[in-house]
Protein backbone atom coordinates (compact mmCIF):
# COMPACT_ATOMS: atom_id res chain seq x y z
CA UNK A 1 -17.76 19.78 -3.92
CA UNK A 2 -14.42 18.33 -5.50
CA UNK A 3 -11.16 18.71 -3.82
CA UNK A 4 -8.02 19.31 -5.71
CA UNK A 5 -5.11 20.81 -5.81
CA UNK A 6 -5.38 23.18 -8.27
CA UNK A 7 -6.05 27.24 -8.77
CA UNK A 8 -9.77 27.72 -8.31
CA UNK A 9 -11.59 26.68 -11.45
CA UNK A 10 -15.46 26.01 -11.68
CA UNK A 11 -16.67 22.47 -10.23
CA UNK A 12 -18.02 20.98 -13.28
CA UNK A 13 -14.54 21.48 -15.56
CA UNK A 14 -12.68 19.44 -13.03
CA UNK A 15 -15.85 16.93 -12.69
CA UNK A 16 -15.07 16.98 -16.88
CA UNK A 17 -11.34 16.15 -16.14
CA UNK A 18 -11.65 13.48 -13.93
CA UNK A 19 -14.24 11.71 -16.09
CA UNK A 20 -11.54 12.39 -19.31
CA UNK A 21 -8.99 11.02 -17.37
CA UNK A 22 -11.13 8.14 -16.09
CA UNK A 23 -11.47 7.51 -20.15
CA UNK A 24 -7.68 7.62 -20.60
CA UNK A 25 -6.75 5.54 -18.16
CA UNK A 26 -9.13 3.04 -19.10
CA UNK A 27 -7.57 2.83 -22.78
CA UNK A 28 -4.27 2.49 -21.28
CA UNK A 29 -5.70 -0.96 -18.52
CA UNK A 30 -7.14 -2.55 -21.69
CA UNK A 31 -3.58 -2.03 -23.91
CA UNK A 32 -1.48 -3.19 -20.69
CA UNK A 33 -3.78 -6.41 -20.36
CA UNK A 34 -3.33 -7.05 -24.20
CA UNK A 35 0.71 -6.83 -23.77
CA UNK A 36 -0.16 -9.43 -20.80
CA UNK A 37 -2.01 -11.45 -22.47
CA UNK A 38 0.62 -11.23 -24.91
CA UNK A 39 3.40 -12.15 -23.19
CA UNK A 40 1.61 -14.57 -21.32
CA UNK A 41 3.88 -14.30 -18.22
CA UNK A 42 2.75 -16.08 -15.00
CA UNK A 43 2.29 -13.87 -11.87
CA UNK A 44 4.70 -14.21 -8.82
CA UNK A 45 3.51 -16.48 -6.27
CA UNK A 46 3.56 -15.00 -3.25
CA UNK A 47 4.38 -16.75 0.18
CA UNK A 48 3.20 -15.59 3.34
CA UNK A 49 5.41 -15.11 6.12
CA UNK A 50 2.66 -13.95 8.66
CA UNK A 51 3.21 -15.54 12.38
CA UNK A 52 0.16 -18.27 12.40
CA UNK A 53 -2.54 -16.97 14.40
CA UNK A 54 -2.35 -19.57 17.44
CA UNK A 55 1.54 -18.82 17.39
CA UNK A 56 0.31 -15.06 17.79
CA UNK A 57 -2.12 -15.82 20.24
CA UNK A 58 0.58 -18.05 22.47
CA UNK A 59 3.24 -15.65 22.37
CA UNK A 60 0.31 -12.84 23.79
CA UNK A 61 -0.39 -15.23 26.80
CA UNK A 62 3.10 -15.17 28.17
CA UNK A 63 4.08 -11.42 26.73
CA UNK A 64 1.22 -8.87 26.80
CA UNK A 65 1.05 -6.71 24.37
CA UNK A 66 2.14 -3.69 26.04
CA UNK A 67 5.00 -5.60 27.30
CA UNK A 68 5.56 -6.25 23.72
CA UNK A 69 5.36 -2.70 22.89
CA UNK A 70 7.52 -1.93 26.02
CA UNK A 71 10.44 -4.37 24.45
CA UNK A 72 9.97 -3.69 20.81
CA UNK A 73 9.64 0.12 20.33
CA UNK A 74 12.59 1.28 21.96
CA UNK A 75 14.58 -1.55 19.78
CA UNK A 76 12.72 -0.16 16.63
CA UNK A 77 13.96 3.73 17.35
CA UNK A 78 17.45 2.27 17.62
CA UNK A 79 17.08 0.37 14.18
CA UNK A 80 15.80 4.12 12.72
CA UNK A 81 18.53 5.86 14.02
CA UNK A 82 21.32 3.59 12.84
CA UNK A 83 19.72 3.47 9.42
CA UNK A 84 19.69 7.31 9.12
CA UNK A 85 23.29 7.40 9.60
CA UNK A 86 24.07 5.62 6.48
C-alpha cells in the first residue's frame, strides 16, 4: 500500500508516478552536476561550532542535565515570546 495525498486512484498508477518522477528527477541531478562541473565552484567549508565532547561532559559533572533543563527552558520560552512580538 502507497500513501499519498491524493483522491483515491488505483495503487499501481501512483507506483507508475513515482517511478516517472524518480526518472525526471534523475535527468534534472545529472544536468545540475554538469552546470557544477561547469562552473567548477568550490563547496563552502564548513566549521563546526559543536561544544567538544570533554567540555560537554565537564560542564554535566557540575550541572546535571535536568538542572540544565531547569535553567535553560524557561530562558528559551522567554527568547520565543520576545521574538513573536516582532
Amino acid at each position: 500500500m502507497i500513501e499519498a495525498g491524493a483522491n483515491e486512484i488505483p495503487e499501481a498508477k501512483m507506483i507508475e508516478a513515482i517511478y516517472k518522477a524518480h526518472e525526471v528527477n534523475q535527468k534534472i541531478i545529472t544536468f545540475i552536476d554538469t552546470i557544477v562541473a561547469e562552473v567548477g565552484k568550490q563547496k563552502h567549508e564548513y566549521t563546526s561550532c559543536a561544544v567538544p565532547e570533554e567540555l560537554f561532559a565537564a560542564i554535566k559533572e557540575i550541572v546535571p542535565p535536568e538542572e540544565m533543563e531547569k535553567r535553560y527552558l524557561p530562558m528559551t520560552s522567554r527568547l520565543v515570546r520576545r521574538i513573536s512580538v516582532y
